[in-house]
Protein backbone atom coordinates (compact mmCIF):
# COMPACT_ATOMS: atom_id res chain seq x y z
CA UNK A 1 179.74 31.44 99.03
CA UNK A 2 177.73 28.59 100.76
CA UNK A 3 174.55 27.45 98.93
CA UNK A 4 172.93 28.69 102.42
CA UNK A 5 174.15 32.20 101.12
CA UNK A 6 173.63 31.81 97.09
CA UNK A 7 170.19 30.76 97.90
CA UNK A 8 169.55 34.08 100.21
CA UNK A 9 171.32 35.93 97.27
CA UNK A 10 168.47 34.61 95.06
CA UNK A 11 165.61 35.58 96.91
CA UNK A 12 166.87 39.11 97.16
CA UNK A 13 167.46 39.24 93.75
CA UNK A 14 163.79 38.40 92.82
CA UNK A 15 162.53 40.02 95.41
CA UNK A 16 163.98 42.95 94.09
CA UNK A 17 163.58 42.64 90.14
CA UNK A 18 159.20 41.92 91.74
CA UNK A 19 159.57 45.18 93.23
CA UNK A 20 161.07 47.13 90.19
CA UNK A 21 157.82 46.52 88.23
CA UNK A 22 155.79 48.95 91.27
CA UNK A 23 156.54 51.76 88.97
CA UNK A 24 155.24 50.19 85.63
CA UNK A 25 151.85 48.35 87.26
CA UNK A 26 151.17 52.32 88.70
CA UNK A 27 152.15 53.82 85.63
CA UNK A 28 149.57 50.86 83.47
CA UNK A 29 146.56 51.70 85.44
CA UNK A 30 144.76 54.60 84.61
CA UNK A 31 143.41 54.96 88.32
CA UNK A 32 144.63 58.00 90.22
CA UNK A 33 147.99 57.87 91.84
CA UNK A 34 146.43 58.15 95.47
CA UNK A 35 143.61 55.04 94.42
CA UNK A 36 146.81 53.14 92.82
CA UNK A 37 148.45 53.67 96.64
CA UNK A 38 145.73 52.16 98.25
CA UNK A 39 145.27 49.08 96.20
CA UNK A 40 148.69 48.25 96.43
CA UNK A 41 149.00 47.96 100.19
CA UNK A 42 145.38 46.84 100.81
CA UNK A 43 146.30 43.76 98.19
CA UNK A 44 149.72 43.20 98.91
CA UNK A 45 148.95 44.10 103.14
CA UNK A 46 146.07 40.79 102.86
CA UNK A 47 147.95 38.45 101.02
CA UNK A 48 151.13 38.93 103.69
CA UNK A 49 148.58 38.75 106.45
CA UNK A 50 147.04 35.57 105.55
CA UNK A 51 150.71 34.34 104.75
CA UNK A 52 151.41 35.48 108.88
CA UNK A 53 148.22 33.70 110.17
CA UNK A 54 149.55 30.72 108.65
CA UNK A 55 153.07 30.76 109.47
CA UNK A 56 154.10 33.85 112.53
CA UNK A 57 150.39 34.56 114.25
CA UNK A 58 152.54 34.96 117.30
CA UNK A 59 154.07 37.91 115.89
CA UNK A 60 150.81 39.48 114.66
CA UNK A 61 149.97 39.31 118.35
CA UNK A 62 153.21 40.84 119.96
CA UNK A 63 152.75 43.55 117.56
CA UNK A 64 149.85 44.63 118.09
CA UNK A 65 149.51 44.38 121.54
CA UNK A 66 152.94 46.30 121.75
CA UNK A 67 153.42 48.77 118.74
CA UNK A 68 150.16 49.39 117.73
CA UNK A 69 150.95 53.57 117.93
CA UNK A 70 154.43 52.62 115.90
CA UNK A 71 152.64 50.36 113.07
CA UNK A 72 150.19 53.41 112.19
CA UNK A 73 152.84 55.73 112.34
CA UNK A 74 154.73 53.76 109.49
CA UNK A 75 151.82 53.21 107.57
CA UNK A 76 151.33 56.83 107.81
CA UNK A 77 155.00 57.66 106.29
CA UNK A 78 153.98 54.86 103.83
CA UNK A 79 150.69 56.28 102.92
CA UNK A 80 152.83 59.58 102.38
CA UNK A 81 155.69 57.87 100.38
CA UNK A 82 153.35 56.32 97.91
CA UNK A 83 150.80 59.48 97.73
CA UNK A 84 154.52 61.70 96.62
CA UNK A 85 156.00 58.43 94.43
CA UNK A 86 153.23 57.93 92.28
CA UNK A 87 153.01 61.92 91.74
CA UNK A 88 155.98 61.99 90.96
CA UNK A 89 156.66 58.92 88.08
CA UNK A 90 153.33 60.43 86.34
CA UNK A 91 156.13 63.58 85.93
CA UNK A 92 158.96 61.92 84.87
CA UNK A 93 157.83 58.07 84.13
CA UNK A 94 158.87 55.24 86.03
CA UNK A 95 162.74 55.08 85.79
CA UNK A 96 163.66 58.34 87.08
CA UNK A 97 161.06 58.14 89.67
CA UNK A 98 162.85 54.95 91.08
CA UNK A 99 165.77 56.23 91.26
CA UNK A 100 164.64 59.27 93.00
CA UNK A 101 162.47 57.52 95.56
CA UNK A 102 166.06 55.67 95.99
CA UNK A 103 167.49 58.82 97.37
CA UNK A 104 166.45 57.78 100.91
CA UNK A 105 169.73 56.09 101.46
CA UNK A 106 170.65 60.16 102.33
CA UNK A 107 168.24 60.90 103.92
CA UNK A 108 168.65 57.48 106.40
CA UNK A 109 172.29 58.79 106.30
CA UNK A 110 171.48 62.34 107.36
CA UNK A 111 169.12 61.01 109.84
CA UNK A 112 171.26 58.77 111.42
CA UNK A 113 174.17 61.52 112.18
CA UNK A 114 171.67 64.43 113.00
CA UNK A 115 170.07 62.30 115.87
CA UNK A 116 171.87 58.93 116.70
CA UNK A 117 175.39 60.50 116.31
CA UNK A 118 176.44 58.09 113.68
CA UNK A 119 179.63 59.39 111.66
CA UNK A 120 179.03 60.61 107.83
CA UNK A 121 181.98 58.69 105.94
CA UNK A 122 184.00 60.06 103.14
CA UNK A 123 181.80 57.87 100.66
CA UNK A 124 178.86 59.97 101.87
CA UNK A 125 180.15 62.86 101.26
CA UNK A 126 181.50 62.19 98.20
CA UNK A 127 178.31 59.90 96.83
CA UNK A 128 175.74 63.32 97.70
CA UNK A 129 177.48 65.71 95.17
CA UNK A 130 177.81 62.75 92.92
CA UNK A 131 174.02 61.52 92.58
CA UNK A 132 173.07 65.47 92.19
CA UNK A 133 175.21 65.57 89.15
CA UNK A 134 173.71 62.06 87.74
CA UNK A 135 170.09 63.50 88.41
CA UNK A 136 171.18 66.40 86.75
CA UNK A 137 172.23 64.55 83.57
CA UNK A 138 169.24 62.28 83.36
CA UNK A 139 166.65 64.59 83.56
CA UNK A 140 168.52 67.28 81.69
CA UNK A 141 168.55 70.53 84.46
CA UNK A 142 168.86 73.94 83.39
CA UNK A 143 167.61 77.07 84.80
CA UNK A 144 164.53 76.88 83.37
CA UNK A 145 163.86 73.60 84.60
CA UNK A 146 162.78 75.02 87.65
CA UNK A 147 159.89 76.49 85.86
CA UNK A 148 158.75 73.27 84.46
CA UNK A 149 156.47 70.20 85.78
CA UNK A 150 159.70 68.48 85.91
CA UNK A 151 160.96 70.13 88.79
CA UNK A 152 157.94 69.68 90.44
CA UNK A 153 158.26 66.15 89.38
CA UNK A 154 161.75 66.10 91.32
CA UNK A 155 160.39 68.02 94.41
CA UNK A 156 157.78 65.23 94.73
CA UNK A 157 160.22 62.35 94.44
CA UNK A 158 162.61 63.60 96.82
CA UNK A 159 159.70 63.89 99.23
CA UNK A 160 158.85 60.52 98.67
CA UNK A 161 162.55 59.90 99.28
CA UNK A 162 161.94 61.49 102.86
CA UNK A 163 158.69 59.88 103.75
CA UNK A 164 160.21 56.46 102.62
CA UNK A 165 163.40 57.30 105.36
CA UNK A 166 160.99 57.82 107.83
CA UNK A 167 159.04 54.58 107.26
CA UNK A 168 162.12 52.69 107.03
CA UNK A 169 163.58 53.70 110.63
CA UNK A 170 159.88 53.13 112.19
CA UNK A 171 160.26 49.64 111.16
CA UNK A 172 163.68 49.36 111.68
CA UNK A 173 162.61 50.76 115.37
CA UNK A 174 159.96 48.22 115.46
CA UNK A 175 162.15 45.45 114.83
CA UNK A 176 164.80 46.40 117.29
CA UNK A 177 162.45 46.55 120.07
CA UNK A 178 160.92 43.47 119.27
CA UNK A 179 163.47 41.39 117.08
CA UNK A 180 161.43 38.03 117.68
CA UNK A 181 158.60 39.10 115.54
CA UNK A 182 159.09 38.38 111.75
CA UNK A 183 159.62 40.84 108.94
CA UNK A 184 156.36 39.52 107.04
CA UNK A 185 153.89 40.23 109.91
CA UNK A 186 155.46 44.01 110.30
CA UNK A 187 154.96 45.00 106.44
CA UNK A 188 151.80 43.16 106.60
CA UNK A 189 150.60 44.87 109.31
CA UNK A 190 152.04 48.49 108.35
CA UNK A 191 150.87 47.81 104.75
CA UNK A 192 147.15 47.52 105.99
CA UNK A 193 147.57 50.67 108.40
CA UNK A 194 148.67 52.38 105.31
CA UNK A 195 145.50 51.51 103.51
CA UNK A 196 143.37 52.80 106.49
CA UNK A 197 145.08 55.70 106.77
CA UNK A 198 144.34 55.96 102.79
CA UNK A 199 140.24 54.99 103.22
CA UNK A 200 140.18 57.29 106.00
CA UNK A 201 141.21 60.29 103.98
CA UNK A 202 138.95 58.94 100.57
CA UNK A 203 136.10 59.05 102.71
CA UNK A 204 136.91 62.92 104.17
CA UNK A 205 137.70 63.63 100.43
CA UNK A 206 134.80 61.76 99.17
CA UNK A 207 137.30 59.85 96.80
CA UNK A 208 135.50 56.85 94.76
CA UNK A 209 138.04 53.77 94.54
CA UNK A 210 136.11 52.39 92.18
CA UNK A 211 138.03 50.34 89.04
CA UNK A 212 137.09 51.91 86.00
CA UNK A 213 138.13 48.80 84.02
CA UNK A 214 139.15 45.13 84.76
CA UNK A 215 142.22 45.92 83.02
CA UNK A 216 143.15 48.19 85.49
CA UNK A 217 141.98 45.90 88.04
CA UNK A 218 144.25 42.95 87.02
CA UNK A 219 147.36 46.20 86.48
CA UNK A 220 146.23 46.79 90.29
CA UNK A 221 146.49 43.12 91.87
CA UNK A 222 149.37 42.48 90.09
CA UNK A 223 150.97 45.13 91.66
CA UNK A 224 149.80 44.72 95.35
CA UNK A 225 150.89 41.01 94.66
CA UNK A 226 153.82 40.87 93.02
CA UNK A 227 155.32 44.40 94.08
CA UNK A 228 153.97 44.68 97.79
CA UNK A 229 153.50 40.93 98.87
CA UNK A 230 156.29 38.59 97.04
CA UNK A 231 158.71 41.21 96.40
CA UNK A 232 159.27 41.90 100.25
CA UNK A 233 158.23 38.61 101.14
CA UNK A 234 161.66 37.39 99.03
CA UNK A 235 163.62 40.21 99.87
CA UNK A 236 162.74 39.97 103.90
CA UNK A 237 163.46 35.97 103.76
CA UNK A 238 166.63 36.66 101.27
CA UNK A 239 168.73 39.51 103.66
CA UNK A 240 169.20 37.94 106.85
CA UNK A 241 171.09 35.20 105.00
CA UNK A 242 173.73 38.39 102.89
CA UNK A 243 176.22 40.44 104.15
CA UNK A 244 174.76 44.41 104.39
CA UNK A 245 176.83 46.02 101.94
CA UNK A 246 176.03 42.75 99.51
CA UNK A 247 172.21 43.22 100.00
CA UNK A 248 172.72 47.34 99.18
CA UNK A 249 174.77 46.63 96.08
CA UNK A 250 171.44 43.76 95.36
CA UNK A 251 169.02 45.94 95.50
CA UNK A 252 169.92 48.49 93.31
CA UNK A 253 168.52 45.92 90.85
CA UNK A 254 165.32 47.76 91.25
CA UNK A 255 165.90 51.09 90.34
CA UNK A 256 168.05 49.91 87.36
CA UNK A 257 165.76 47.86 86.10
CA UNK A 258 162.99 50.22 86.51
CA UNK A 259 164.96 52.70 84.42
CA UNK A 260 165.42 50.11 81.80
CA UNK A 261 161.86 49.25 81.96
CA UNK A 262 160.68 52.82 81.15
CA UNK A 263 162.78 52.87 78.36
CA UNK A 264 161.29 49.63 76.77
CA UNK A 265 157.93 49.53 78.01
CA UNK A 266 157.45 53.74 77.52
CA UNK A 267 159.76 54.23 74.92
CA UNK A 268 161.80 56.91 77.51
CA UNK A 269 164.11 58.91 75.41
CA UNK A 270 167.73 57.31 76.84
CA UNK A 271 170.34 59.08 74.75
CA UNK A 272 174.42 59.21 76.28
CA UNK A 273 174.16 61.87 78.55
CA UNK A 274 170.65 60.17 80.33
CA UNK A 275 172.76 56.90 80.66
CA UNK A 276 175.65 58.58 82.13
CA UNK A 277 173.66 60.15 84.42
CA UNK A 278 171.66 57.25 85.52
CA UNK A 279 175.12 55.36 86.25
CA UNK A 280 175.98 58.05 87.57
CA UNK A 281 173.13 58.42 90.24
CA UNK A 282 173.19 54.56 90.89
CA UNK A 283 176.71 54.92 92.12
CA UNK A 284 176.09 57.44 94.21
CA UNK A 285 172.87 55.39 95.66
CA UNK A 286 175.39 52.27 95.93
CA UNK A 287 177.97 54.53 97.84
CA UNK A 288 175.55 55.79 100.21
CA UNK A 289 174.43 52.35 101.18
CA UNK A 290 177.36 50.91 101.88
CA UNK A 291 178.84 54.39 103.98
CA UNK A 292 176.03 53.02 106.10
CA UNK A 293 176.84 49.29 106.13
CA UNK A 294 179.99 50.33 107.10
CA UNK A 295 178.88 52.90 110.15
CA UNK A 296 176.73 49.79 110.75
């Protein structure tokens, strides 16, 4: 591996341990899941702005004068994303709800046979069963599970799952029709079009976004900044530089890390079966992301 290549590495790498803490700053801050939403992409969406003034205004340009319609649509599916996420790791605390959200890789999957005619590979297939039977085990399913604000809990992470598929292929579409324009001013500008969509629908739902406490203010900007500005900042700098199947295998750093930070920041009950289970759905996360590096 060329230092050129160790040093991309790197940046994915803490990018993605930055982003595993989302979960825990949301889960600190005793503001409402939806007011936790907006926070993080109005704070992390400014600081990656005035990082794009600086450094790609060009880009800001080009993308707004071309894909204005496509930016709000994926800071709709963002808005959406973080409205079912946060739901959902109130349920079942921040390491499960990770992993779930991590689920997209499927749904990207799915996506990309039902309308692009991309082929489902035998590690698909195999990977789906597989992170259904980890989820199973880490949560601890029975029948009467589905009676339970844990299934709920699922049903909302899964969605999240969705929404985050969606948002994903808008900005992969973005950056295939305009692959000049640089990864920082896209999430920057989606990131703020999330937060309007967010203000938009406080002020129909006469929502206050007021702080209660400066505690939970400093929970807040720590996690627009560190979990919506740096950690894609790193990770959008870092993948360019990695092989595709290298940067899937990298990024699971952040829902394993998540899971391990639930268990020491929360004190998340983690007996054999829940760590068997959480391997288990990691794999299968790790096997759907590379069936697509591969159809890629």
């Amino acid at each position: 591996m060329t230092s050129s290549n160790s040093s991309a590495l790197l940046s994915v790498v803490a990018g993605a341990i930055c982003i595993s803490f989302s979960a825990v700053f949301a889960k600190l801050a005793s503001t409402s899941p939806d007011v936790s939403a907006f926070y993080r992409t109005f704070i992390g969406g400014s600081c990656l702005l005035a990082l794009s003034l600086i450094q790609c205004r060009e880009s800001l340009f080009i993308l707004l004068k071309r894909h204005s319609g496509l930016l709000c649509a994926g800071g709709l599916f963002l808005t959406l994303d973080l409205m079912a996420w946060h739901r959902s790791i109130n349920i079942l605390g921040p390491g499960v709800g990770t992993i779930l959200i991590n689920f997209q890789v499927f749904f990207l999957a799915l996506a990309g046979w039902m309308f692009f005619k991309e082929r489902l590979s035998a590690r698909f297939v195999f990977a789906v069963p597989l992170a259904l039977a980890g989820l199973c085990m880490l949560i601890g399913i029975t029948l009467d599970s589905f009676l339970t604000s844990e299934f709920s809990g699922i049903g909302l992470g899964l969605t999240a799952a969705l929404w985050l598929a969606l948002y994903t292929l808008m900005v992969r579409h973005i950056q295939m029709r305009s692959p000049s324009v640089s990864p920082v001013a896209v999430v920057a500008l989606v990131s703020l079009a999330s937060a309007a969509s967010m203000g938009i629908f406080f002020m129909w739902n006469s929502t206050s976004i007021v702080i209660p406490t400066a505690t939970d203010g400093m929970w807040l900007f720590l996690y627009g900044l560190i979990s919506q500005a740096i950690g894609w900042l790193l990770i959008s700098r870092g993948l360019p530089g990695i092989p595709t199947s290298q940067a899937g295998l990298t990024i699971l750093i952040m829902p394993a890390l998540s899971f391990i930070w639930d268990i020491l920041f929360f004190a998340r009950p983690a007996g054999m079966v829940e760590l068997a289970g959480g391997i288990l759905a990691l794999t299968a996360i790790w096997l759907g992301t590379s069936s697509q590096a591969q159809a890629d």
